[in-house]
Protein backbone atom coordinates (compact mmCIF):
# COMPACT_ATOMS: atom_id res chain seq x y z
CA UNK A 1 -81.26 -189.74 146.83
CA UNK A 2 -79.80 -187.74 144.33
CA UNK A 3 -78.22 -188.13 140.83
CA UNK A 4 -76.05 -185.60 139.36
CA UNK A 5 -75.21 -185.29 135.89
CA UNK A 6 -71.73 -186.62 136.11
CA UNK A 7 -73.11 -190.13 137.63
CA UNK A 8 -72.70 -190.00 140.88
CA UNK A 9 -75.02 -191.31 143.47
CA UNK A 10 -76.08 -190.08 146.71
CA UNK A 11 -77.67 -191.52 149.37
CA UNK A 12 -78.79 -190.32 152.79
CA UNK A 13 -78.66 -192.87 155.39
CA UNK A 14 -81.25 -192.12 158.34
CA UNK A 15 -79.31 -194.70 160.53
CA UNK A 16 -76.18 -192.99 160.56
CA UNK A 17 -76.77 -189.88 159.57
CA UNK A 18 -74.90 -189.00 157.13
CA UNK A 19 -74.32 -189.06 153.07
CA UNK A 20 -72.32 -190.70 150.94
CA UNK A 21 -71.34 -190.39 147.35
CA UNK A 22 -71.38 -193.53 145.28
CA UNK A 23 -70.10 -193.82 141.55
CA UNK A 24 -71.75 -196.17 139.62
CA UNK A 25 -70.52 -200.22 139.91
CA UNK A 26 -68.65 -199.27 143.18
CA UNK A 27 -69.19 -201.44 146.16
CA UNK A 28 -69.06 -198.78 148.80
CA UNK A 29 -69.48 -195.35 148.62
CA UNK A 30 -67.59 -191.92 150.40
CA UNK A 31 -68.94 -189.83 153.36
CA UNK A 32 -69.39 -186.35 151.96
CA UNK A 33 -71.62 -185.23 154.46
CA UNK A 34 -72.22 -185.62 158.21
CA UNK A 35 -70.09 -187.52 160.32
CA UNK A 36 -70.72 -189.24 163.16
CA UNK A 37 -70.00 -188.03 166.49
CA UNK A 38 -70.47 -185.38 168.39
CA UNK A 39 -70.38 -181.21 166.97
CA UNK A 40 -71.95 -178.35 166.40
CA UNK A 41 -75.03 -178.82 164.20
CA UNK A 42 -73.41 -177.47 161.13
CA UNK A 43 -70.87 -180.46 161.57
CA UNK A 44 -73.99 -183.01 161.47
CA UNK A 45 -77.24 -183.82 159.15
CA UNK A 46 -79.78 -185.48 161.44
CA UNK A 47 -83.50 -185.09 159.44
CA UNK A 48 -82.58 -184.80 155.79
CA UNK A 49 -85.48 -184.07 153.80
CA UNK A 50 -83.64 -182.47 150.85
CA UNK A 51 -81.11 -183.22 148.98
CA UNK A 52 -79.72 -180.90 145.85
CA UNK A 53 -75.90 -181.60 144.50
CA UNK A 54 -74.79 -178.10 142.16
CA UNK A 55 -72.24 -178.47 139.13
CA UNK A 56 -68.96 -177.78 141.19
CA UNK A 57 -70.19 -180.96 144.10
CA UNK A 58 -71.18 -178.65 146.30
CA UNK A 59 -74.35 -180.45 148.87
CA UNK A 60 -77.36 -178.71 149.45
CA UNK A 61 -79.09 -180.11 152.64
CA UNK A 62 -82.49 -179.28 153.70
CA UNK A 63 -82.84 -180.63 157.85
CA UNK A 64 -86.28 -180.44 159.12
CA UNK A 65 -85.17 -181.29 162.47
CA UNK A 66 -82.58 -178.77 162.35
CA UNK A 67 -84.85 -176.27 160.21
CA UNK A 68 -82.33 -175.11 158.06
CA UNK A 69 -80.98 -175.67 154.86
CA UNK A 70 -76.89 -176.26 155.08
CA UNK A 71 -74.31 -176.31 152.15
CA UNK A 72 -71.42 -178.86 152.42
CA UNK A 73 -68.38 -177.96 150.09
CA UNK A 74 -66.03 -180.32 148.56
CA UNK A 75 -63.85 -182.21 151.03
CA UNK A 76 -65.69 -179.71 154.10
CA UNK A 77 -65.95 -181.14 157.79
CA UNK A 78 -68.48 -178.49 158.72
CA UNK A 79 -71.25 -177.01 156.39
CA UNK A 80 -72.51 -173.70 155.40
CA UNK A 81 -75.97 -172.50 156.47
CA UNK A 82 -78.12 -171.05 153.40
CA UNK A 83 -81.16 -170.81 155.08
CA UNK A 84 -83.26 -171.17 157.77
CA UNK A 85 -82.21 -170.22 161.69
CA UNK A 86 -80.46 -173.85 163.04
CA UNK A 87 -82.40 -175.23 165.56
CA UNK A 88 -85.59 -172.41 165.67
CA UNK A 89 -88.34 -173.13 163.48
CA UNK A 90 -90.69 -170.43 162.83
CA UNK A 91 -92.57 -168.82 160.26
CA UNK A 92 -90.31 -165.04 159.24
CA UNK A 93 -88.74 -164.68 156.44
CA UNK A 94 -85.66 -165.69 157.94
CA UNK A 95 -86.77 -169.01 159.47
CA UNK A 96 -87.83 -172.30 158.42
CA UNK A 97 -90.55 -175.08 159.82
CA UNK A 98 -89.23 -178.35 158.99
CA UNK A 99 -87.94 -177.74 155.40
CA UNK A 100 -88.67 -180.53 153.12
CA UNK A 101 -87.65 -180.63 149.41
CA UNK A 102 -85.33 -178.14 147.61
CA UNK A 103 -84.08 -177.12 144.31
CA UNK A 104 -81.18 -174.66 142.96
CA UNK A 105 -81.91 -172.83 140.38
CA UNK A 106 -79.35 -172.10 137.22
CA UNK A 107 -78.34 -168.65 139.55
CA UNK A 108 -77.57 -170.51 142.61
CA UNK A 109 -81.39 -169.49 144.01
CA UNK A 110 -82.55 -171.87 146.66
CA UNK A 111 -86.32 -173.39 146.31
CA UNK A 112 -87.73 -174.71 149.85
CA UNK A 113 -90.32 -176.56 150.27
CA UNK A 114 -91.11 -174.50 154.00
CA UNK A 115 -93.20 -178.03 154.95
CA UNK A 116 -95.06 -176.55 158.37
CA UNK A 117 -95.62 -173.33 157.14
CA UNK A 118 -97.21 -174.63 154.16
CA UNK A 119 -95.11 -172.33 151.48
CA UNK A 120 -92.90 -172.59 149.17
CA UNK A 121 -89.55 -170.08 149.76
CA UNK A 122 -86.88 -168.64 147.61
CA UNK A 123 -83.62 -167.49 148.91
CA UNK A 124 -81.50 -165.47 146.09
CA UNK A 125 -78.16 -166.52 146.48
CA UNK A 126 -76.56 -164.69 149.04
CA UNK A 127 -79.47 -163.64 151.18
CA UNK A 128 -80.15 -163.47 154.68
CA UNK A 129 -83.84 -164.36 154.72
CA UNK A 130 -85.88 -165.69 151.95
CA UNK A 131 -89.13 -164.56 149.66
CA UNK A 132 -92.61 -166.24 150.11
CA UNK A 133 -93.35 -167.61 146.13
CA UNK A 134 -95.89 -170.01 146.44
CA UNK A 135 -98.07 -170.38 149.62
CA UNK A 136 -98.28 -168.59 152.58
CA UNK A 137 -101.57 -167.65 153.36
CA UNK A 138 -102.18 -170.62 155.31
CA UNK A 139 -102.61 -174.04 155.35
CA UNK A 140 -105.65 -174.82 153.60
CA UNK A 141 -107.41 -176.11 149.89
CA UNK A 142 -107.20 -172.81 148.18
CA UNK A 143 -105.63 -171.96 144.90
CA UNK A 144 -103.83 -169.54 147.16
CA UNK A 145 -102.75 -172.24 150.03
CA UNK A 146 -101.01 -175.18 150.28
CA UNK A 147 -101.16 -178.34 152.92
CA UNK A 148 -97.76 -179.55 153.44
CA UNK A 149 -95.42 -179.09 150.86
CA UNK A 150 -92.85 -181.66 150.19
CA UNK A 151 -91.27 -181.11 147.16
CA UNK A 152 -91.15 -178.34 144.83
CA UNK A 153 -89.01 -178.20 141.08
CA UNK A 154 -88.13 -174.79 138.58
CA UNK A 155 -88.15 -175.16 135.21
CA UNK A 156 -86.42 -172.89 131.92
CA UNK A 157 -89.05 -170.50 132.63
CA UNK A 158 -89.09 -169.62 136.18
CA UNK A 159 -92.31 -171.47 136.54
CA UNK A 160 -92.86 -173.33 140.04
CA UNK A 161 -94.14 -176.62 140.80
CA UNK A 162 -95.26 -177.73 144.01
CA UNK A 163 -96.01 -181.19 145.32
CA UNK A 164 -99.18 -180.39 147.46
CA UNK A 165 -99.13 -183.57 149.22
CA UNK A 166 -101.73 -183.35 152.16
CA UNK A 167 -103.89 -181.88 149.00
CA UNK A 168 -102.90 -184.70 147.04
CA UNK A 169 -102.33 -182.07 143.87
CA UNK A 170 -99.09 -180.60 141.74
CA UNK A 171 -99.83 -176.77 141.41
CA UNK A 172 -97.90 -174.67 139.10
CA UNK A 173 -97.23 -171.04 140.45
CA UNK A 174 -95.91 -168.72 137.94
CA UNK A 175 -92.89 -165.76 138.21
CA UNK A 176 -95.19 -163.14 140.80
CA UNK A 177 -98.57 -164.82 140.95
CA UNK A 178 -100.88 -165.26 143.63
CA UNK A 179 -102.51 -168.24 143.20
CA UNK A 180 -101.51 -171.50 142.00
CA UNK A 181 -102.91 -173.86 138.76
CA UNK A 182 -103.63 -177.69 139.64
CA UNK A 183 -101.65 -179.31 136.90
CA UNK A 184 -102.17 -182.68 138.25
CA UNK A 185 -104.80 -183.88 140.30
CA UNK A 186 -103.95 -187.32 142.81
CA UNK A 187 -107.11 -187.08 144.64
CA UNK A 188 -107.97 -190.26 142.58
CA UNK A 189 -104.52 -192.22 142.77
CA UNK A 190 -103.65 -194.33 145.78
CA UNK A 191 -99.97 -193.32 145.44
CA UNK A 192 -100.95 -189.69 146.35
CA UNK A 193 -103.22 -190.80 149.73
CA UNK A 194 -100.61 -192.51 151.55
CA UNK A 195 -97.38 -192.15 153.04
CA UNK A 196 -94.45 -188.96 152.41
CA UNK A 197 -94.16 -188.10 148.78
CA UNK A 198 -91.17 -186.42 146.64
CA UNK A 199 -90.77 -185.21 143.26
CA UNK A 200 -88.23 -184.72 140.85
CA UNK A 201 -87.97 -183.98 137.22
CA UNK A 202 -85.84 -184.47 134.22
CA UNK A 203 -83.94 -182.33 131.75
CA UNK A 204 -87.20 -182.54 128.78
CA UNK A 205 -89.86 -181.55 132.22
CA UNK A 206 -90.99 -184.59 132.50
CA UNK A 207 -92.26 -184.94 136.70
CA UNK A 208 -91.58 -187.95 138.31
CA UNK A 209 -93.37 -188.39 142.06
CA UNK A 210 -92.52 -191.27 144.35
CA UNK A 211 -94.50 -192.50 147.39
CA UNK A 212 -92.88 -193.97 150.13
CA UNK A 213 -94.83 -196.50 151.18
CA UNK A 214 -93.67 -198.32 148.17
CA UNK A 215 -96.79 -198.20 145.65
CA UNK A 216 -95.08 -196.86 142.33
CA UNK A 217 -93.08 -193.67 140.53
CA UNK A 218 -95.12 -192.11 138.47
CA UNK A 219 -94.42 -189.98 135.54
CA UNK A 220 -96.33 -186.83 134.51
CA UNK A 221 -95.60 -185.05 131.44
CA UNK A 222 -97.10 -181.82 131.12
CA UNK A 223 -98.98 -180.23 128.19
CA UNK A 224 -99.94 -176.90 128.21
CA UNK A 225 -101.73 -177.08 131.77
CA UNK A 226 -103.05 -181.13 130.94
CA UNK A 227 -101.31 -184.04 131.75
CA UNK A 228 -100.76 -187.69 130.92
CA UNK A 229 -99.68 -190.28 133.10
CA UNK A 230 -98.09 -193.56 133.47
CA UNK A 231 -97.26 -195.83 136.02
CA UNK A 232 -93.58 -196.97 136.55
């Protein structure tokens, strides 16, 4: 699910693939995204893992069964592809392995949590193939690795945070370094051991991570490099 500023809701449903926009107090909601039927895979979601909505309503939609990310204008019957090569996973710069989580930065750069290849990529607006920012040197517990990223989220600053989940840990990757900072550690919390995870933030920084399985939100605040948290 996503919010966007204006107040509008939306929802990916995984049983008819497709997403709708709801406004707030409305009974039913829109199809913006995906219709059901038969097309060409830019015509469909099927695996949405993502889900990013830019100031003009334009739909950012990371697939990981796809392995793309797609972008769904206003009113559009087919979508855009951003990233990723549809339908071929793999581990260039120009492909994808089941994309998770994504963000869009204030210039329209594309975040993507690059799930089975255990990085985090950027794509400058535009691009044909992306840049390897956090990650990438294979999956592992390393400062310099990651296990299964599902969610990642940019701040002011350019500053990069990761949800690690398979290392149950946030690390915080700064503009050009190689290693990443454990900002929070969920080695100890039973939220982090179980189930798919996804984070999001709000407009003071404030992290929020969510566990699937149904256990609790929690809310991180971070202090230079510490945190406190609370359960929701």
């Amino acid at each position: 699910m996503f919010i966007s500023d204006t107040g509008y809701y939306y929802w990916y449903g995984s049983r008819n693939n497709r997403i709708q926009k709801w406004i707030n107090g409305a009974i039913n909601g829109s199809t913006v995204a995906g219709y059901i039927g038969t097309g060409s895979t830019l015509s469909l979601t099927y695996d949405c893992s993502g889900l990013y909505v830019d100031t003009a309503g334009n739909i950012y939609v990371s697939d990981a069964a796809f392995h793309h990310v797609a972008k769904w204008t206003p009113n559009a019957n087919v979508s855009l592809l951003v990233a990723g090569t549809t339908s071929v996973p793999g581990s260039n710069l120009t492909q994808l392995n089941s994309p998770k989580g994504i963000w869009l930065d204030s210039l329209n750069n594309l975040y993507i949590a690059d799930y089975a290849n255990h990085r985090v990529m950027k794509w400058i607006n535009g691009a044909t193939n992306g840049i390897v920012v956090a990650g990438g040197q294979g999956q592992g517990p390393f400062s310099t690795q990651l296990n299964y990223p599902t969610s990642v989220v940019v701040d002011t600053n350019g500053n990069i945070f990761v949800l690690d989940s398979s290392n149950q840990r946030i690390q915080q990757w700064t503009i050009g370094a190689a290693f990443g900072i454990t900002v929070f550690d969920g080695s100890f919390n039973s939220a982090f051991a179980s189930g798919s995870l996804s984070m999001a933030a709000d407009s003071i920084g404030n992290l929020y991570v969510a566990n699937t399985n149904g256990i609790g939100i929690w809310k991180i605040t971070l202090v230079s490099n510490s945190t406190c948290t609370g359960e929701t």
